[in-house]
N, C-alpha and C. Protein backbone atom coordinates (compact mmCIF):
# COMPACT_ATOMS: atom_id res chain seq x y z
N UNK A 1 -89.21 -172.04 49.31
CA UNK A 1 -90.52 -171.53 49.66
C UNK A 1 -91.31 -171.31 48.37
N UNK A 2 -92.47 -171.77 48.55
CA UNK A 2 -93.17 -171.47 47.07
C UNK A 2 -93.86 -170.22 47.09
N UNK A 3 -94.37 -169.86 45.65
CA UNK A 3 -94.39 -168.58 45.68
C UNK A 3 -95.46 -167.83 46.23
N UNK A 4 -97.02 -168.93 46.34
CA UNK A 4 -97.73 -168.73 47.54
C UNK A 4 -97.33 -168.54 48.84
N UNK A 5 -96.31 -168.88 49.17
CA UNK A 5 -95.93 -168.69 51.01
C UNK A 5 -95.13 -167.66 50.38
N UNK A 6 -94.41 -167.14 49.57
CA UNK A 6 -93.72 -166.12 50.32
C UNK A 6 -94.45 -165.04 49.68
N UNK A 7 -95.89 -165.12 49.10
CA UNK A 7 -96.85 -163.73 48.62
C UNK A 7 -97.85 -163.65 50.09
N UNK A 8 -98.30 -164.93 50.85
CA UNK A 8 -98.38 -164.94 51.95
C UNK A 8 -97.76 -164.19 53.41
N UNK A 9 -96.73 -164.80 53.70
CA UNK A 9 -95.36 -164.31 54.35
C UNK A 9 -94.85 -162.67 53.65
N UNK A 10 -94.90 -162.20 52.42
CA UNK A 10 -95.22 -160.47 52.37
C UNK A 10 -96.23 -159.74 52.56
N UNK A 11 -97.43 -160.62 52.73
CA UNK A 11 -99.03 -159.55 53.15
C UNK A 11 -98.77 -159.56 54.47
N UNK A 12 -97.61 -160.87 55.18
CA UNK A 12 -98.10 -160.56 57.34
C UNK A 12 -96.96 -159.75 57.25
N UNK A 13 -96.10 -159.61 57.16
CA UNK A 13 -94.88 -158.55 57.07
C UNK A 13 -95.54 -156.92 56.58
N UNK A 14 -96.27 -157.07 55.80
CA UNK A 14 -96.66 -155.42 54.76
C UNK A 14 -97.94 -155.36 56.40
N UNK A 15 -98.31 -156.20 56.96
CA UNK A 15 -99.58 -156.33 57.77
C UNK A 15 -98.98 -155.54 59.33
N UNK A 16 -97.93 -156.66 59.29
CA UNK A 16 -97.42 -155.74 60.75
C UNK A 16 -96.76 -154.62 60.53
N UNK A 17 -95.99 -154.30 59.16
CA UNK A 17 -95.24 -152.85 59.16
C UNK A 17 -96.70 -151.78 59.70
N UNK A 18 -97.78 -151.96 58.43
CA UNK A 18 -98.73 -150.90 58.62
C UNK A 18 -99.21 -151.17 60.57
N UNK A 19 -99.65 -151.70 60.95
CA UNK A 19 -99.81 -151.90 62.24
C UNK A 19 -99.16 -151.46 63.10
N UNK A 20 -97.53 -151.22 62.83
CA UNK A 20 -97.09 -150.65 64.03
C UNK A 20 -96.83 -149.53 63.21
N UNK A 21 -96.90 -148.65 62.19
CA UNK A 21 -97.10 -147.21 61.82
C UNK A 21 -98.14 -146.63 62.63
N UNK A 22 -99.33 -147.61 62.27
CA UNK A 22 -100.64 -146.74 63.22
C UNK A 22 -100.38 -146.98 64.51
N UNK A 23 -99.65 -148.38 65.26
CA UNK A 23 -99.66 -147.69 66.80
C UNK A 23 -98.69 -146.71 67.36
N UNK A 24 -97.49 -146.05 66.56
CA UNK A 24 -96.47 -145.05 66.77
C UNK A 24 -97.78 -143.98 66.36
N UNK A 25 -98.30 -143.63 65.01
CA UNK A 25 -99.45 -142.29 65.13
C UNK A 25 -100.05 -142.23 65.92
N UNK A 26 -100.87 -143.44 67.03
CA UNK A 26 -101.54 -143.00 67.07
C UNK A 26 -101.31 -142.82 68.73
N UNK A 27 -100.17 -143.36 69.16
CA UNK A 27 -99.55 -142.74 70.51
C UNK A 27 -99.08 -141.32 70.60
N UNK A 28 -98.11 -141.04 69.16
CA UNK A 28 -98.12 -139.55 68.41
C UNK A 28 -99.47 -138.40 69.16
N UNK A 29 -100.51 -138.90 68.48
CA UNK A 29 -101.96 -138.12 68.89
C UNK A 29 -102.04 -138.06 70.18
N UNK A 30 -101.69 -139.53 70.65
CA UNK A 30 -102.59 -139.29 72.29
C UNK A 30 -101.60 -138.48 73.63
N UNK A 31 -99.97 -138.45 73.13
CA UNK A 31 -99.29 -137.63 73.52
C UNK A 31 -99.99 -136.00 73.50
N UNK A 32 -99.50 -135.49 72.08
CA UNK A 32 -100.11 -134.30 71.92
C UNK A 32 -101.26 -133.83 72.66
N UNK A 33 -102.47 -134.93 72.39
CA UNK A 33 -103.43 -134.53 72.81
C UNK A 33 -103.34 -134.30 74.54
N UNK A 34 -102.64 -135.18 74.83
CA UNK A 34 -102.42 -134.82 76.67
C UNK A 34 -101.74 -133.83 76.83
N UNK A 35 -100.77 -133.04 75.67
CA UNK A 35 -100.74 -132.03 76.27
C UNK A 35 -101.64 -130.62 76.41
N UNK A 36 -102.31 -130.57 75.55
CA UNK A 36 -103.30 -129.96 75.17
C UNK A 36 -104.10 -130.38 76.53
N UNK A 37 -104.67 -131.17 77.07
CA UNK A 37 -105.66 -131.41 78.34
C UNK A 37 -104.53 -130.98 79.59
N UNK A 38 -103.61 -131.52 79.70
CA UNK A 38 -102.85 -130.81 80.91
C UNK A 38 -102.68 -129.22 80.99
N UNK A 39 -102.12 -128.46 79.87
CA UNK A 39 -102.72 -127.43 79.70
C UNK A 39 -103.73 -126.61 79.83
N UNK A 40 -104.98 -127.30 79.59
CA UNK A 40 -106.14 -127.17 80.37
C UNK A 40 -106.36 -127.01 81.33
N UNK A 41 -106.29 -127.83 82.21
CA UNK A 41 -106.27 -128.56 83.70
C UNK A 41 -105.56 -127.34 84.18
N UNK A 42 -104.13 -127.21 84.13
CA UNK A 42 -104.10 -126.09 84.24
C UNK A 42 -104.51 -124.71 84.11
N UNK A 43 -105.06 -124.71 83.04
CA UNK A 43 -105.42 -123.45 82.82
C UNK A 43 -106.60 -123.03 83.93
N UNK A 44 -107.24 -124.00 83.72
CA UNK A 44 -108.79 -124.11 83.89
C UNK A 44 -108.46 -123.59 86.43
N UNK A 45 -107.68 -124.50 86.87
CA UNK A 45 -107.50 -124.27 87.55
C UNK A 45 -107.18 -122.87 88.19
N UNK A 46 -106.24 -122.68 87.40
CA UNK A 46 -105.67 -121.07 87.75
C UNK A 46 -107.02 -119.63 87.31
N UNK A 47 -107.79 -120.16 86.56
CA UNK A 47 -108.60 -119.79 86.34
C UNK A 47 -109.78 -119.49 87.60
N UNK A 48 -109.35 -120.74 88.49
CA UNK A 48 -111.00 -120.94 89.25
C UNK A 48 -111.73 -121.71 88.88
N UNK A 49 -111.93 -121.99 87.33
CA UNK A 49 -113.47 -122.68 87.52
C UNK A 49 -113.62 -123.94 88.50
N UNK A 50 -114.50 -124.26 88.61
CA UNK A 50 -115.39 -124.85 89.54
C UNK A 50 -114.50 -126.21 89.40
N UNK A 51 -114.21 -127.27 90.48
CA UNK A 51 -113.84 -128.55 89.83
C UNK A 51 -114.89 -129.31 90.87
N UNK A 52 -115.40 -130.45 90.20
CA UNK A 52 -116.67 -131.49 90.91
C UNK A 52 -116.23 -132.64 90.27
N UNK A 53 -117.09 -133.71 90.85
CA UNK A 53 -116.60 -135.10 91.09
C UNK A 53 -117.83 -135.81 90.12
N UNK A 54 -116.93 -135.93 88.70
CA UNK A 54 -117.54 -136.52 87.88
C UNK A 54 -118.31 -137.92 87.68
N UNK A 55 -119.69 -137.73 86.89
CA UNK A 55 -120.43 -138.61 87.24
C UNK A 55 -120.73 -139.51 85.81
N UNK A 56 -120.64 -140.71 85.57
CA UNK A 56 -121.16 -141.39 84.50
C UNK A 56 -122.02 -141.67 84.16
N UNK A 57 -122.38 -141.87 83.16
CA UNK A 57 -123.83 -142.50 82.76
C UNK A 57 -123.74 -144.18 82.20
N UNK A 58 -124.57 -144.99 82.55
CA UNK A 58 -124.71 -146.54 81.97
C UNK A 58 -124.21 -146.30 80.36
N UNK A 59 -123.62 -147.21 80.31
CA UNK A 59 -124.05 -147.72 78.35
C UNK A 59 -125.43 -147.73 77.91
N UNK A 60 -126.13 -148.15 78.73
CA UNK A 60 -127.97 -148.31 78.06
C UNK A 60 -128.45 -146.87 78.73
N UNK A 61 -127.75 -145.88 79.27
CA UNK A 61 -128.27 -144.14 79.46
C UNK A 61 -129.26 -144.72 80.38
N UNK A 62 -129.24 -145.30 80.85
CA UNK A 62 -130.71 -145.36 82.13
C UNK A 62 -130.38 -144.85 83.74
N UNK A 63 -128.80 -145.26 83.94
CA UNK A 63 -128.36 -144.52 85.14
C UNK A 63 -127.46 -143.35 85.79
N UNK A 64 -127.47 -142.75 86.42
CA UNK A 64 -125.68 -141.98 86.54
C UNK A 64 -125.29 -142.92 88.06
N UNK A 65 -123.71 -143.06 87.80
CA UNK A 65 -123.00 -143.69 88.54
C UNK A 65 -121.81 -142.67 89.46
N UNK A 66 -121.82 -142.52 90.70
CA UNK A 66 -120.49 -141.40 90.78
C UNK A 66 -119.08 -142.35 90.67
N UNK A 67 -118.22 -141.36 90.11
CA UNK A 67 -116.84 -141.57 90.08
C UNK A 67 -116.00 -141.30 91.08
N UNK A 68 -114.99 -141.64 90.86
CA UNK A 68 -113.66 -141.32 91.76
C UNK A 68 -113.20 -140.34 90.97
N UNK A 69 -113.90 -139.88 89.79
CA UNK A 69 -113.00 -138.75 89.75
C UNK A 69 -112.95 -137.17 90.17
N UNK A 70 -112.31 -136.48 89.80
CA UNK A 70 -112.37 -135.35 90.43
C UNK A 70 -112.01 -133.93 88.95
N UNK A 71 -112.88 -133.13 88.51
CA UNK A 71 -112.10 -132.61 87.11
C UNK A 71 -113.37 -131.76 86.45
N UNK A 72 -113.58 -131.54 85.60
CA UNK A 72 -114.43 -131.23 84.49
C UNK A 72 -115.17 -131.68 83.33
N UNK A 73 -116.27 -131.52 83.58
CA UNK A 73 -116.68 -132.23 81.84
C UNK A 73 -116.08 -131.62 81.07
N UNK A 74 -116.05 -132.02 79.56
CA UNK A 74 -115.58 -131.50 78.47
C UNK A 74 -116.47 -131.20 77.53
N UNK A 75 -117.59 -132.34 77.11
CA UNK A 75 -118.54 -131.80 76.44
C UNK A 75 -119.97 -131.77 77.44
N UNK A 76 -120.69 -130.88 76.74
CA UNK A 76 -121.97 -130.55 77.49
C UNK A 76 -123.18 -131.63 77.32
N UNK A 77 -122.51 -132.83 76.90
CA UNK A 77 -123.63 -133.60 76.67
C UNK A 77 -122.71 -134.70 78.54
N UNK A 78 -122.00 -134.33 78.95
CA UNK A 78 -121.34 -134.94 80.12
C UNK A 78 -121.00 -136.33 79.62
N UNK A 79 -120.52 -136.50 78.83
CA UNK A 79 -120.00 -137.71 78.12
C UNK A 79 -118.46 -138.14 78.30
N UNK A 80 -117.81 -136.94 78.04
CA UNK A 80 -116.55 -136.93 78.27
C UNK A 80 -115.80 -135.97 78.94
N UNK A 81 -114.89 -136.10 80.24
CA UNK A 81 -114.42 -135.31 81.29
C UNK A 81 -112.73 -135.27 81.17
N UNK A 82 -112.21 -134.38 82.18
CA UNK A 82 -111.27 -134.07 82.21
C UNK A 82 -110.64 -134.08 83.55
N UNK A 83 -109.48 -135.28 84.52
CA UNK A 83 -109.06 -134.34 85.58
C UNK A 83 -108.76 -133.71 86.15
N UNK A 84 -108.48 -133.19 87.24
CA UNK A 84 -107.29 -131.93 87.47
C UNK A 84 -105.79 -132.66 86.94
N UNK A 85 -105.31 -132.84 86.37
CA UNK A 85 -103.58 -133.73 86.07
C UNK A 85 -104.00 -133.58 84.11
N UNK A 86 -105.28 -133.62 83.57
CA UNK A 86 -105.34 -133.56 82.42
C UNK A 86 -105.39 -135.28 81.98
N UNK A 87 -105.90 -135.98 82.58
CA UNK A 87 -106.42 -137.23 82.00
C UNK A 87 -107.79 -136.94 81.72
N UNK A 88 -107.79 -137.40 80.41
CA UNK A 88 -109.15 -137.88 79.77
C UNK A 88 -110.16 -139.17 79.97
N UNK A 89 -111.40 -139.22 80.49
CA UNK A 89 -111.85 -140.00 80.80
C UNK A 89 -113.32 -140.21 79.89
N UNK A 90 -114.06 -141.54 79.53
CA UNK A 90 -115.06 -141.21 78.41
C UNK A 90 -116.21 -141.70 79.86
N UNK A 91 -117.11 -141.03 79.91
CA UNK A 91 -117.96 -141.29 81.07
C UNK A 91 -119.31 -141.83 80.96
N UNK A 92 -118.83 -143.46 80.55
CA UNK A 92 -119.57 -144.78 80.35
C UNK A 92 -119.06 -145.84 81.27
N UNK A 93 -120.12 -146.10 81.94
CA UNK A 93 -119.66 -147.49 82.61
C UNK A 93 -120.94 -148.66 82.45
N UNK A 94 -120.78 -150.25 82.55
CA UNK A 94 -121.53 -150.68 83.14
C UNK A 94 -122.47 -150.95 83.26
N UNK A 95 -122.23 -150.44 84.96
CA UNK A 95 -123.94 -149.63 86.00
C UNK A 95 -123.72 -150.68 86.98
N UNK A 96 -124.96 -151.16 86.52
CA UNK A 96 -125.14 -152.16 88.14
C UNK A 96 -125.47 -151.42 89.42
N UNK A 97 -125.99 -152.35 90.44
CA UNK A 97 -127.07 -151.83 91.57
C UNK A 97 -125.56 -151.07 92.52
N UNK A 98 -124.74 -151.74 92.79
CA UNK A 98 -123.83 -152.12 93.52
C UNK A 98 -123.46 -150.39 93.06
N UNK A 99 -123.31 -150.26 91.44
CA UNK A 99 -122.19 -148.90 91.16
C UNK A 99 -122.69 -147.72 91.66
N UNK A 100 -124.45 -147.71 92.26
CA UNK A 100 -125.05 -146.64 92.35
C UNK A 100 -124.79 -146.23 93.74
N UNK A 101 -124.28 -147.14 94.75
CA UNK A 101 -123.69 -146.41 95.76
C UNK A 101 -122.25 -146.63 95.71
N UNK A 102 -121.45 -146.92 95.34
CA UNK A 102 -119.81 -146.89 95.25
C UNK A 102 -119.37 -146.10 94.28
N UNK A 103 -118.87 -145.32 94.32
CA UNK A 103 -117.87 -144.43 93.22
C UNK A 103 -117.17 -145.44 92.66
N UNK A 104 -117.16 -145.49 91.25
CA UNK A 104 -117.27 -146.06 90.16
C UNK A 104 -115.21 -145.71 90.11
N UNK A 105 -114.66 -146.49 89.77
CA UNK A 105 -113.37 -146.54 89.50
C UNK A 105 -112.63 -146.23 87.61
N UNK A 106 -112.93 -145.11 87.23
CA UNK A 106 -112.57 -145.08 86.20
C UNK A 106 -110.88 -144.74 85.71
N UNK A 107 -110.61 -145.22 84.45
CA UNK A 107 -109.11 -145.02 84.31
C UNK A 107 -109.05 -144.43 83.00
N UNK A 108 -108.15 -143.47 83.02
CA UNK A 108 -107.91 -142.98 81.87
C UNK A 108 -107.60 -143.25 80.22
N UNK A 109 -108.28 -142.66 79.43
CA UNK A 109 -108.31 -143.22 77.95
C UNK A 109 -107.04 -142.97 76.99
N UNK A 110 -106.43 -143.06 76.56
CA UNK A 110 -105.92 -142.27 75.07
C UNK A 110 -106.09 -141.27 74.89
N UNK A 111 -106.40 -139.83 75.00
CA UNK A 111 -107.15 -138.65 74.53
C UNK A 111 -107.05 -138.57 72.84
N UNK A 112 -107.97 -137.95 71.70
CA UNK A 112 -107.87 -138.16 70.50
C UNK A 112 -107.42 -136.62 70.04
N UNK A 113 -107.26 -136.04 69.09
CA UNK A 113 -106.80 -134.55 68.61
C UNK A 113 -108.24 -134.46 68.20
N UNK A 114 -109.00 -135.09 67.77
CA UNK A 114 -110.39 -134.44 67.23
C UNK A 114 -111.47 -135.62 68.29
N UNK A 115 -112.49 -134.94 68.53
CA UNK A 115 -113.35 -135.33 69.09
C UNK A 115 -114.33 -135.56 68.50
N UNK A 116 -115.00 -136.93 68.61
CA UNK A 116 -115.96 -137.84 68.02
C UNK A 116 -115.69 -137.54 66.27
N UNK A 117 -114.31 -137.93 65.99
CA UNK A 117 -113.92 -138.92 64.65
C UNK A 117 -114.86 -139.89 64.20
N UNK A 118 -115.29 -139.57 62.95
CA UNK A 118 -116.32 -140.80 61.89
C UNK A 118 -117.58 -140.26 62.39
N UNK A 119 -117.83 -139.26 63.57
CA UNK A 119 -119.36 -139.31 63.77
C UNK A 119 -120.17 -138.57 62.79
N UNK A 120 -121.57 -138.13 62.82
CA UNK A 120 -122.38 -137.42 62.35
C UNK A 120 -121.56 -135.99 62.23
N UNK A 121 -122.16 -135.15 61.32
CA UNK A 121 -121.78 -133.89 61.18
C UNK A 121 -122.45 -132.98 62.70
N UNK A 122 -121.32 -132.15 63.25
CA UNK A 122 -121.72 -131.52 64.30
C UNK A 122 -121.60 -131.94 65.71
N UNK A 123 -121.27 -133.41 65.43
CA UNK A 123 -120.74 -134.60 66.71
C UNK A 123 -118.77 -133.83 66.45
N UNK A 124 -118.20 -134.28 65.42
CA UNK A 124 -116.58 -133.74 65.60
C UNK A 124 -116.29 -132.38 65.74
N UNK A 125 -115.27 -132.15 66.42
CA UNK A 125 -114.61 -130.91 66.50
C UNK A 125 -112.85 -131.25 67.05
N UNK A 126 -112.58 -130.79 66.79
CA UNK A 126 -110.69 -130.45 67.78
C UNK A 126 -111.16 -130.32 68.94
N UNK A 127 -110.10 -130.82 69.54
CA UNK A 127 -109.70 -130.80 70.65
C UNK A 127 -109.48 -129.57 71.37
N UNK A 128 -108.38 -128.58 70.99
CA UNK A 128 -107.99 -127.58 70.84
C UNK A 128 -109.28 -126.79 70.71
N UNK A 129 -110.33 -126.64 70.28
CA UNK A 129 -111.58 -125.92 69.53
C UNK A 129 -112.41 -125.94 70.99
N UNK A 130 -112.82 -127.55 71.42
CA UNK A 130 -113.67 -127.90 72.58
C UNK A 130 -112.88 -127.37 73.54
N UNK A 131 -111.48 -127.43 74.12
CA UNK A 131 -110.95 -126.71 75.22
C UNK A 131 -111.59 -125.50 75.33
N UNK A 132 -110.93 -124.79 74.07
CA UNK A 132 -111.37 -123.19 74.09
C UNK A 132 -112.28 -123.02 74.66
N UNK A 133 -113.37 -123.53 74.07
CA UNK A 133 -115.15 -123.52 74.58
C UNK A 133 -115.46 -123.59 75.77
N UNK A 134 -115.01 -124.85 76.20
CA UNK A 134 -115.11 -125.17 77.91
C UNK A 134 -114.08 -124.26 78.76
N UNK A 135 -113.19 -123.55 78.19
CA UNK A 135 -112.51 -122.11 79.34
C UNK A 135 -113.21 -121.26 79.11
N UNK A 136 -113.88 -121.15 77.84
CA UNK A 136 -114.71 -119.65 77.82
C UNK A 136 -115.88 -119.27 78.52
N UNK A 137 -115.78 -121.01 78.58
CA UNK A 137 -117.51 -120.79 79.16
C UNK A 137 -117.37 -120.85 80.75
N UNK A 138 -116.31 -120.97 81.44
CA UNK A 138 -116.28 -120.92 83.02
C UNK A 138 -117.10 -122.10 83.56
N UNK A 139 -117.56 -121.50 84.52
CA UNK A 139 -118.62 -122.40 85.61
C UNK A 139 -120.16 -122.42 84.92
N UNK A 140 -120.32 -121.68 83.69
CA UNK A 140 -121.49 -121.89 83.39
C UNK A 140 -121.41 -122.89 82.15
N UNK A 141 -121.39 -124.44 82.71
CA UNK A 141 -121.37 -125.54 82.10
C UNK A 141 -122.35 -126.38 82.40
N UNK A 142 -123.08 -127.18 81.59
CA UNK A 142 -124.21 -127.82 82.32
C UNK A 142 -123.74 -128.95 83.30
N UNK A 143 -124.20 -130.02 84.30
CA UNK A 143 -123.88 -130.67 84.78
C UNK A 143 -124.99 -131.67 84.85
N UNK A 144 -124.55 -133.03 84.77
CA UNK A 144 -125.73 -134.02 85.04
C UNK A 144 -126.08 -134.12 86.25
């Protein structure tokens, strides 16, 4: 093998080691983080607060679509929800004429440990941080 193929053949090897490091972290996170939302779910239940049948908004923000789901928002901008079981859902679809009378079929994401990673300052927070917030705040949550 010449010494181009095998400096080749060590960058896809060094390529897939790092690759499957980040998909073990980052299943790592999305574990944790579900437990942290089931916890919730629970909590939030035993609690009372209110549970309603979450609604999406288009990618281009021009429509809301209803869901099949059933749970809590998480942030107050109704972007991202929570079910009763503690699946995380990001509440974007689509659209289409068709979605505005059919409950919209959404499936659960990955959940992350910090919420909106890389964004603007004041967009991230923990996970753990936003729970708190959304139990403290009860039924007085905004709703779209």
């Amino acid at each position: 093998m010449s010494e181009r193929a095998e400096w080749t053949e060590g960058r896809r090897e060094a390529a897939r080691v790092h690759a499957e490091a980040l998909a073990r972290a980052a299943a790592t996170e999305a574990a944790a983080a579900g437990r942290v939302l089931a916890e919730f779910a629970a909590t939030a239940l035993a609690q009372g607060i209110k549970v309603q049948r979450l609604v999406a908004r288009s990618d281009k923000g021009t429509g809301r679509y209803p869901t099949t789901v059933t749970g809590w928002y998480l942030r107050r901008d109704s972007s991202l929800g929570v079910d009763t079981e503690g699946g995380f859902y990001e509440l974007r679809v689509a659209g289409g004429m068709l979605a505005r009378f059919r409950p919209t079929e959404l499936t659960p994401k990955p959940p992350p440990l910090v919420i909106g990673r890389g964004g603007r300052d004041g967009d991230v927070i923990d996970l753990k941080d936003l729970v708190a917030l959304r139990l403290a705040a009860g039924d007085d949550w905004p709703t779209p």
